[in-house]
N, C-alpha and C. Protein backbone atom coordinates (compact mmCIF):
# COMPACT_ATOMS: atom_id res chain seq x y z
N UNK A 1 76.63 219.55 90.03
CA UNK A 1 76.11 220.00 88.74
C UNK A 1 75.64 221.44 88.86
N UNK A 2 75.90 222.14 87.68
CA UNK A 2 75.73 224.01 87.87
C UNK A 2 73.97 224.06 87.85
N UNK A 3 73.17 224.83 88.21
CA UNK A 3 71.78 224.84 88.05
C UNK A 3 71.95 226.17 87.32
N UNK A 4 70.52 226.46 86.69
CA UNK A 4 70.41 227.66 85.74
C UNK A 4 70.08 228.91 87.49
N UNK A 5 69.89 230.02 86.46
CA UNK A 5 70.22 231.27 87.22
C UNK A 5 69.89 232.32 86.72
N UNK A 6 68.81 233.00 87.42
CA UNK A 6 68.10 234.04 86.75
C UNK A 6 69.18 235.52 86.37
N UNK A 7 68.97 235.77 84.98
CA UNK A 7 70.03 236.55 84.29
C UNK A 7 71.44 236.10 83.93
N UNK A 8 71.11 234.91 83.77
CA UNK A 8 72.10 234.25 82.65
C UNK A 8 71.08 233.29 81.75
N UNK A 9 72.64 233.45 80.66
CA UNK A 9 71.83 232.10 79.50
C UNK A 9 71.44 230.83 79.80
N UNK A 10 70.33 230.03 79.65
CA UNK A 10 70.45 228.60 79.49
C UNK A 10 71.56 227.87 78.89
N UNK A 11 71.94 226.99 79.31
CA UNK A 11 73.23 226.40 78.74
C UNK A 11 72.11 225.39 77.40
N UNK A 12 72.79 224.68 76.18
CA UNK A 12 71.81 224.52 75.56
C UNK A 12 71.33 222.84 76.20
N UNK A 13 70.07 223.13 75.75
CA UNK A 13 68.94 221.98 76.21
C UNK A 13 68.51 221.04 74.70
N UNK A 14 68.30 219.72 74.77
CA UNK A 14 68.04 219.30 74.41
C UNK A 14 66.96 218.36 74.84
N UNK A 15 66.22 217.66 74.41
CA UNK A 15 65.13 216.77 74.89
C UNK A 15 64.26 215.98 73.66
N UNK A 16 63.34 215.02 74.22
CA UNK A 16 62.19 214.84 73.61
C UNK A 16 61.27 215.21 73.69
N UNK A 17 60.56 215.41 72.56
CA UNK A 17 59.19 215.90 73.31
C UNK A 17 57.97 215.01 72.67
N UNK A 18 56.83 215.44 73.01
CA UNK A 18 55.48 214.83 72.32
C UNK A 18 55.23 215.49 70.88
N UNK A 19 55.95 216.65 70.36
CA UNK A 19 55.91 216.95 69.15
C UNK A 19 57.37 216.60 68.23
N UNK A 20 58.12 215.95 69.19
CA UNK A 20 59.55 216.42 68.14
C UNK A 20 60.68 216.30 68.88
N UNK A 21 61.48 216.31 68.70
CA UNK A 21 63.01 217.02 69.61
C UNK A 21 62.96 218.25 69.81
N UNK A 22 63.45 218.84 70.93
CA UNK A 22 63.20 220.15 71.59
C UNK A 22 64.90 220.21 71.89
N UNK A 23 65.06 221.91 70.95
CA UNK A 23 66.38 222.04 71.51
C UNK A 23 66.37 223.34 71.28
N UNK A 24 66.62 223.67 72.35
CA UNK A 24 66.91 225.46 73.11
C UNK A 24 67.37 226.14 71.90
N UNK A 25 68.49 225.67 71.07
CA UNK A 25 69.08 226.75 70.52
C UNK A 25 68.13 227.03 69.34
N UNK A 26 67.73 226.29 68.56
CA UNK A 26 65.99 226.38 67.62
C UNK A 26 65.08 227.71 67.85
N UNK A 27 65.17 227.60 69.45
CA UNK A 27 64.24 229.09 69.80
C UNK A 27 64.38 230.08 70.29
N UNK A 28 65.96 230.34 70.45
CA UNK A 28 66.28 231.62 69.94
C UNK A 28 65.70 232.63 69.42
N UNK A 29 65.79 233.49 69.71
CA UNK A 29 64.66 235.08 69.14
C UNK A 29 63.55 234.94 69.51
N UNK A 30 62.72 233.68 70.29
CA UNK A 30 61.13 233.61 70.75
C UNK A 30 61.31 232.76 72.42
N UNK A 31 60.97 233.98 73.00
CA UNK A 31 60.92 233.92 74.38
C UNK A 31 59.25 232.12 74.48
N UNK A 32 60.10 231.63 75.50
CA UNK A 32 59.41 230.32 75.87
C UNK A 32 59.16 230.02 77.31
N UNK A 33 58.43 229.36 77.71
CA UNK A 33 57.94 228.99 79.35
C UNK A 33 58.53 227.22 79.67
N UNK A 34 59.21 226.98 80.50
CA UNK A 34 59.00 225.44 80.68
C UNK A 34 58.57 225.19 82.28
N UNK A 35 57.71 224.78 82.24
CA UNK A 35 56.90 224.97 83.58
C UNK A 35 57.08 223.04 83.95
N UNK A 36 57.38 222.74 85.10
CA UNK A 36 57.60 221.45 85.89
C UNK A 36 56.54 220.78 86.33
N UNK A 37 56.12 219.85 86.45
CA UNK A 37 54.92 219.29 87.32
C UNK A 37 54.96 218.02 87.66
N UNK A 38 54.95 217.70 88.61
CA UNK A 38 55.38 216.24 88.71
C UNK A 38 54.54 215.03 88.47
N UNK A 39 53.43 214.73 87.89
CA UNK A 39 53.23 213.63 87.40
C UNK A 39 51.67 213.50 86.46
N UNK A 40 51.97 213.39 85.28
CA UNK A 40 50.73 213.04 84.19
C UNK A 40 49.51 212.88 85.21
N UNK A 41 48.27 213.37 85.08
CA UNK A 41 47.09 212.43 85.49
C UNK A 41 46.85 212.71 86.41
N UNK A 42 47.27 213.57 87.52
CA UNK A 42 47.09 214.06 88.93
C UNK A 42 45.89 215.26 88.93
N UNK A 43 45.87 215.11 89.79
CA UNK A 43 44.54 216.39 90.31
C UNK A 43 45.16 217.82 89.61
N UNK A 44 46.39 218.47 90.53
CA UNK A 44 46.92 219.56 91.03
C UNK A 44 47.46 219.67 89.20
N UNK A 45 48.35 218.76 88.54
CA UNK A 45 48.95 218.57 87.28
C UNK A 45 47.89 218.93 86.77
N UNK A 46 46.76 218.21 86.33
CA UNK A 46 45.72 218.46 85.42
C UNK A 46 45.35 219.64 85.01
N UNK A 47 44.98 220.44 86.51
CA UNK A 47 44.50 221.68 86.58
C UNK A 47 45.53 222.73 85.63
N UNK A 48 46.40 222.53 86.42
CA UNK A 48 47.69 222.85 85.69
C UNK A 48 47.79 223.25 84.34
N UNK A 49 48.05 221.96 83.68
CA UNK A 49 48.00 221.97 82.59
C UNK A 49 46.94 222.48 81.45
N UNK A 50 45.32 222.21 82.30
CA UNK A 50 44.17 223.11 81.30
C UNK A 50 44.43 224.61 82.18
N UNK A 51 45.04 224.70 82.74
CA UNK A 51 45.44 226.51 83.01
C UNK A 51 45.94 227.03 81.57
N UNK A 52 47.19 226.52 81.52
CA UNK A 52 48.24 227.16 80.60
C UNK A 52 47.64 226.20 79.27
N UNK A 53 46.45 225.15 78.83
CA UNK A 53 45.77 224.86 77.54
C UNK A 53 45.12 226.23 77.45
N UNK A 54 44.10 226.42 78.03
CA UNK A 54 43.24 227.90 78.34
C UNK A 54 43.87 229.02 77.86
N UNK A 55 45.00 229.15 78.37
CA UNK A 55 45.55 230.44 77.51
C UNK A 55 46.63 230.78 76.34
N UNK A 56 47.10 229.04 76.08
CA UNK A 56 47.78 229.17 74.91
C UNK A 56 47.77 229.87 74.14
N UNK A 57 46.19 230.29 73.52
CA UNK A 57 46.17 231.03 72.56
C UNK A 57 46.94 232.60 72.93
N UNK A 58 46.73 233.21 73.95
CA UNK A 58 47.57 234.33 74.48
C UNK A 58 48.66 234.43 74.69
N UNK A 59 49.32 232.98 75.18
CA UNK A 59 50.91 232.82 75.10
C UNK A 59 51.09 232.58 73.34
N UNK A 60 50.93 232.54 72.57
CA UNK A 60 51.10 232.33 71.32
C UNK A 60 51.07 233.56 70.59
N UNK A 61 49.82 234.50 70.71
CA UNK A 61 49.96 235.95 70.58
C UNK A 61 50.91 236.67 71.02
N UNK A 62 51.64 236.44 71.99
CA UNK A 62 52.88 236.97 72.30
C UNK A 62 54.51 236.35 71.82
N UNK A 63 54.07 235.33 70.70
CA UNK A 63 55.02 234.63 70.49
C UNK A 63 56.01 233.90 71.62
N UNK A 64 55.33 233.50 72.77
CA UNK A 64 56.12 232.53 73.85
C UNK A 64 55.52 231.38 73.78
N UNK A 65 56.27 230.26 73.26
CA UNK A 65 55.84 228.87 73.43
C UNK A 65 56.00 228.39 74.98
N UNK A 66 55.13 227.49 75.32
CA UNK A 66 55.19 226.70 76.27
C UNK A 66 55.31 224.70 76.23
N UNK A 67 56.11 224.51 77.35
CA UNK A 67 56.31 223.27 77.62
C UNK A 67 55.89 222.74 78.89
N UNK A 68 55.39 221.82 79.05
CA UNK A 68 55.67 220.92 80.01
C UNK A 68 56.39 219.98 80.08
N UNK A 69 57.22 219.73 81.64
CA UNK A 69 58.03 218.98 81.75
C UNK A 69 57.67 218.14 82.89
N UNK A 70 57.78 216.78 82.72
CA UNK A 70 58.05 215.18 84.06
C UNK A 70 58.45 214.43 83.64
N UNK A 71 58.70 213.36 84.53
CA UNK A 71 59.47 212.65 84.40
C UNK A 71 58.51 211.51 83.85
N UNK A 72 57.70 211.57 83.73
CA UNK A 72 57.03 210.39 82.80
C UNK A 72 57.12 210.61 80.83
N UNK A 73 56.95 209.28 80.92
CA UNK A 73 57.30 208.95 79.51
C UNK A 73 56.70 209.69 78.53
N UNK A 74 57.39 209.49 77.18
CA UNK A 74 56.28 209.96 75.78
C UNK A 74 55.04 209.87 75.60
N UNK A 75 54.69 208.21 75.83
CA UNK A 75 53.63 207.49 76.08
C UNK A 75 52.59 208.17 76.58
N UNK A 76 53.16 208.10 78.32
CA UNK A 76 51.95 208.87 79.33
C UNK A 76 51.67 210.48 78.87
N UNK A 77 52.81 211.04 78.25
CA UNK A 77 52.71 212.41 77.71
C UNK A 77 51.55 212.35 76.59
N UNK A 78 51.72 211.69 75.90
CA UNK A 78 50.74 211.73 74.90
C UNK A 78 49.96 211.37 74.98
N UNK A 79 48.76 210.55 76.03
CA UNK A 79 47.71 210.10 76.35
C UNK A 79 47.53 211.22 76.89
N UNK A 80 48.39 212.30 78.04
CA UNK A 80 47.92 213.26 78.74
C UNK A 80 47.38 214.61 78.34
N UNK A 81 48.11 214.13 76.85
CA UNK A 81 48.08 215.34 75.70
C UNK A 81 46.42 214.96 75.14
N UNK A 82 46.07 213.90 75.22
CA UNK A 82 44.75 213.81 74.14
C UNK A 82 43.67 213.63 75.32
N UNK A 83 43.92 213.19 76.52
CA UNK A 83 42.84 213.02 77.21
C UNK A 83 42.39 214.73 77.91
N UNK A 84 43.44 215.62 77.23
CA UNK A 84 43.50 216.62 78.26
C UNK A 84 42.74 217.82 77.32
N UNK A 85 43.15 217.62 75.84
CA UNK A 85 43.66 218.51 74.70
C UNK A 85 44.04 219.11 74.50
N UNK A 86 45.46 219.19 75.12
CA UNK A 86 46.58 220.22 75.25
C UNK A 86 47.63 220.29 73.90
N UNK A 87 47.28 221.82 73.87
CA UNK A 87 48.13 222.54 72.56
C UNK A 87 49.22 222.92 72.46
N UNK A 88 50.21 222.30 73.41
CA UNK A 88 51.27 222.60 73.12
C UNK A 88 52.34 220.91 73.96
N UNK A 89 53.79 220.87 73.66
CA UNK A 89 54.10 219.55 74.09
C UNK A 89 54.65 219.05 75.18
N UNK A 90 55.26 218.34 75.85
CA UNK A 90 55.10 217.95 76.55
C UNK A 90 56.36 217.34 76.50
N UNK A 91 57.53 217.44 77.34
CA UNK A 91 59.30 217.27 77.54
C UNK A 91 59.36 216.26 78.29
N UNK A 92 59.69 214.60 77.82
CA UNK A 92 59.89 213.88 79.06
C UNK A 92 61.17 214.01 79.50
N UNK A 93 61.19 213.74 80.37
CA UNK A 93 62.69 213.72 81.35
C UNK A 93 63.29 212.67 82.72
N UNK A 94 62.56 211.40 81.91
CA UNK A 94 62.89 210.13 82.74
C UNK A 94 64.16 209.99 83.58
N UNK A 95 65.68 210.71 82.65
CA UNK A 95 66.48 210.30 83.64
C UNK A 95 66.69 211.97 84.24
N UNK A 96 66.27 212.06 84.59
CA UNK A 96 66.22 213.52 85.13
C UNK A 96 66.92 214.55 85.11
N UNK A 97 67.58 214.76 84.08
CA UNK A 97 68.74 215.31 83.38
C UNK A 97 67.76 217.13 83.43
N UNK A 98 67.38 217.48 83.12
CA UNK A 98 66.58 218.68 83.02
C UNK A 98 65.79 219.37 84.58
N UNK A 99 65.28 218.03 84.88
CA UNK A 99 65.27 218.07 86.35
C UNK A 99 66.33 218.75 87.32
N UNK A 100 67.64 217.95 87.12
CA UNK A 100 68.95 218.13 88.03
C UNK A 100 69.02 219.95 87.74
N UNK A 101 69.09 220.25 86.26
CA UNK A 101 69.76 221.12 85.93
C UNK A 101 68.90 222.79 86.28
N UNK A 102 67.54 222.27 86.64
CA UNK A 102 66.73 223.51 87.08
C UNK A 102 66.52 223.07 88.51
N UNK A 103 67.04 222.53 89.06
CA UNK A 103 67.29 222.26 90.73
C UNK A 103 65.38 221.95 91.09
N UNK A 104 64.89 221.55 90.78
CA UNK A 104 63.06 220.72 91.02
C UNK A 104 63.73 219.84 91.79
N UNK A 105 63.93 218.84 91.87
CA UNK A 105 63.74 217.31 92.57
C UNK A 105 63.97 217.67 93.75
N UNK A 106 63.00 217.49 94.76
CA UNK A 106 62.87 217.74 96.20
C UNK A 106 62.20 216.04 96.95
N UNK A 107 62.90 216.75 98.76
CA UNK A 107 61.80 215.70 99.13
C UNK A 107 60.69 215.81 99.54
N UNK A 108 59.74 215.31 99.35
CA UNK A 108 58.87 215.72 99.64
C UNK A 108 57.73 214.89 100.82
N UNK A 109 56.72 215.44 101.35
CA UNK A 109 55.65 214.61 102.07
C UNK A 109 54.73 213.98 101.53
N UNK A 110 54.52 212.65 100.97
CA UNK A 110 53.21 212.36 100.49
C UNK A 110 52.28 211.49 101.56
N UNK A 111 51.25 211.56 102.29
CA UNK A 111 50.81 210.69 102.63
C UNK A 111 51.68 210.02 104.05
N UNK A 112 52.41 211.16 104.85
CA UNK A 112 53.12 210.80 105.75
C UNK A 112 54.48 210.18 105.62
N UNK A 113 55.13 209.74 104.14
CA UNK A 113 56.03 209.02 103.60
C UNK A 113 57.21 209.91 102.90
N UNK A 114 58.05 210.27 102.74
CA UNK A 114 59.25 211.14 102.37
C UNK A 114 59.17 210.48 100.96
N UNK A 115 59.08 211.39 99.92
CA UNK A 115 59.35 210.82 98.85
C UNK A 115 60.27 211.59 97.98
N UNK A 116 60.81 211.43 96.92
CA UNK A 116 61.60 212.21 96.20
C UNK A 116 60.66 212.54 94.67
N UNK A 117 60.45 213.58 94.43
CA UNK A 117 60.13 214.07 93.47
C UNK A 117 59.82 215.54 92.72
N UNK A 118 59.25 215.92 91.78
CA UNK A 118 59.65 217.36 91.18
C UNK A 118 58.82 217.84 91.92
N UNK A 119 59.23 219.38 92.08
CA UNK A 119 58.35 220.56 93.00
C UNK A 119 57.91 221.43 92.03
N UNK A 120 56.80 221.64 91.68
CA UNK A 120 55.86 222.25 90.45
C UNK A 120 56.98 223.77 90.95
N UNK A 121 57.55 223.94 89.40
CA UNK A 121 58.29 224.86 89.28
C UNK A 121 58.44 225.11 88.00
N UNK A 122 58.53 226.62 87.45
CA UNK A 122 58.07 227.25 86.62
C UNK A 122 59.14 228.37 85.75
N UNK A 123 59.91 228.11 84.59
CA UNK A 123 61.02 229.46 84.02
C UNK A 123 60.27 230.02 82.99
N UNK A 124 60.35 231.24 83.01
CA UNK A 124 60.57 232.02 81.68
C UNK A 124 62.00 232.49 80.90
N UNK A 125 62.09 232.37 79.97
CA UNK A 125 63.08 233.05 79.34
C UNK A 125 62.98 233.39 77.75
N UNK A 126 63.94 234.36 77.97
CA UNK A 126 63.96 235.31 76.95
C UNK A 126 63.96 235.05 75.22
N UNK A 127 64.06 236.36 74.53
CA UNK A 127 64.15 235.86 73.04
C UNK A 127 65.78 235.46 73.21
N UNK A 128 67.10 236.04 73.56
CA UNK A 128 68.38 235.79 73.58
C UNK A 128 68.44 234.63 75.00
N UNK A 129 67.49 233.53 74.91
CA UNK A 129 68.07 232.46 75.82
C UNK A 129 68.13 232.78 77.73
N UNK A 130 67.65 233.89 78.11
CA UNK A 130 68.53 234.23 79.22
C UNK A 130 67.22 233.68 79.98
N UNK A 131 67.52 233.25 81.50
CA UNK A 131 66.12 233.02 82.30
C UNK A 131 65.89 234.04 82.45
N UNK A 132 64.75 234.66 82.66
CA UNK A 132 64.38 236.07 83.27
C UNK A 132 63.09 235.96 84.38
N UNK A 133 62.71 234.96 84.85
CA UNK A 133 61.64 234.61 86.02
C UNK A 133 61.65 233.38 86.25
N UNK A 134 61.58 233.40 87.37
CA UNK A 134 61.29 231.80 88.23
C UNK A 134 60.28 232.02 89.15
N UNK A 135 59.60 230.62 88.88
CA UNK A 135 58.61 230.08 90.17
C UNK A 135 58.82 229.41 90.69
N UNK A 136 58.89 229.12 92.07
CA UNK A 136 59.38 227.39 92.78
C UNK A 136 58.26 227.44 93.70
N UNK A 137 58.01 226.18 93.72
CA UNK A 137 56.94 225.61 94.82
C UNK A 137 55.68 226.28 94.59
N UNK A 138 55.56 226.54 92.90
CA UNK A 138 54.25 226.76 92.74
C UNK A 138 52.86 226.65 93.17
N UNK A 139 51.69 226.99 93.72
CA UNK A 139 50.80 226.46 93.89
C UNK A 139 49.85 227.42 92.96
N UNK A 140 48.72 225.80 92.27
CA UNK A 140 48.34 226.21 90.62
C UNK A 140 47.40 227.40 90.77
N UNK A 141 46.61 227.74 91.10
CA UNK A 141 45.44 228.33 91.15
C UNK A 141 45.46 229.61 90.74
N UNK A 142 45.42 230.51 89.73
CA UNK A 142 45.84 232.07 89.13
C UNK A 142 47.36 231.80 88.80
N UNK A 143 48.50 230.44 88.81
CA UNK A 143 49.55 230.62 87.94
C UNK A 143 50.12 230.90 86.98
N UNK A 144 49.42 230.17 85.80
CA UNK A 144 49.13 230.32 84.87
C UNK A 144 48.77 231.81 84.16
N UNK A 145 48.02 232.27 85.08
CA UNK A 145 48.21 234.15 84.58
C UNK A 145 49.07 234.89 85.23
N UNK A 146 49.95 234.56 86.12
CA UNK A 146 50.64 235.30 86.22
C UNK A 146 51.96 235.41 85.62
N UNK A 147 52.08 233.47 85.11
CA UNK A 147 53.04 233.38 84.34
C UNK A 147 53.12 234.44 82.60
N UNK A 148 51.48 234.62 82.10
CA UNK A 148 51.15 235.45 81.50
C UNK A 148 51.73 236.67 81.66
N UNK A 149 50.97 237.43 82.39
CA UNK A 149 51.82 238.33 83.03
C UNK A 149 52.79 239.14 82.70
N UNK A 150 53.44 237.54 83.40
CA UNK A 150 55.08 238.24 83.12
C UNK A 150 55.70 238.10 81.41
N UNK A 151 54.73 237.22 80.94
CA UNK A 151 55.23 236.89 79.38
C UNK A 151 55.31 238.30 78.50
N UNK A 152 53.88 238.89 79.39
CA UNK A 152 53.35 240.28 78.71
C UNK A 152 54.23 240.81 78.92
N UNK A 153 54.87 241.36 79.89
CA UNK A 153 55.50 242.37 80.06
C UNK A 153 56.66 242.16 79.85
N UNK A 154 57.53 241.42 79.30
CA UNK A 154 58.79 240.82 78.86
C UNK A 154 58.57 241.00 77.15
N UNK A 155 57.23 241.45 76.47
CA UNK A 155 57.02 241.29 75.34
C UNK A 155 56.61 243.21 75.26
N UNK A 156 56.43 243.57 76.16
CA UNK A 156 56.01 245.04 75.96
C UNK A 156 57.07 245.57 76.12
């Protein structure tokens, strides 16, 4: 399967989300973030996620929406959405179709045990669709602004 690639287009995306159906070609002309995390309810996720709640309002001033994406359900998305109060939605991706296609699913170490799952990883892209930054193997702590950052300066 082809993975995306910084300075080319997204091929188009479709999904669910916690607000709606989410489909790439819709947002066109407004540069967007879809940032990876592997599982609702976690420590490292949480943080995460009130990172980029925290500055929505600044990603919004710049006209870049943001998403989160795992592989857990609508359900857990939307409990994660109200227990969290996160302002923006939330992409499940159970059969890992979105996953495959931004190359995340790693193995990983949990607890001495090899497991398979997403590696907190992070795209920006453009108003014309194109990726223009990647993060892989994120670690959260000042991410979130730098993903800023780069939103800024893709908007200046």
């Amino acid at each position: 399967m082809t993975t995306v690639a910084i300075g080319r287009p997204l091929p188009p995306l479709t999904a669910e989300t916690t607000h709606g159906p989410f489909d790439s070609a819709a947002l066109r002309g407004k540069p967007f973030v879809l940032y990876f995390y592997p599982k609702d309810n976690t420590p490292g996720c949480t943080v995460e996620a009130q990172d980029f709640r925290d500055r929505h309002d600044r990603f919004e001033a710049l006209g870049c929406a943001i998403y989160g994406i795992s592989r857990d359900s609508l359900k857990s998305h939307q409990g994660f959405i109200d227990k969290q109060s996160l302002s923006f939605p939330l992409i499940a991706d159970p059969d890992e179709a979105l996953c495959a296609l931004f190359g995340v699913m790693k193995q990983k170490n949990m607890y001495g045990k090899q497991v398979r799952g997403i590696e907190r990883s992070t795209f920006l892209i453009d108003r014309q669709g194109i990726l223009v930054q990647e993060w892989r193997g994120v670690r959260v702590p000042g991410h979130a602004d730098e993903v800023l950052q780069a939103a800024q300066n893709l908007a200046a």
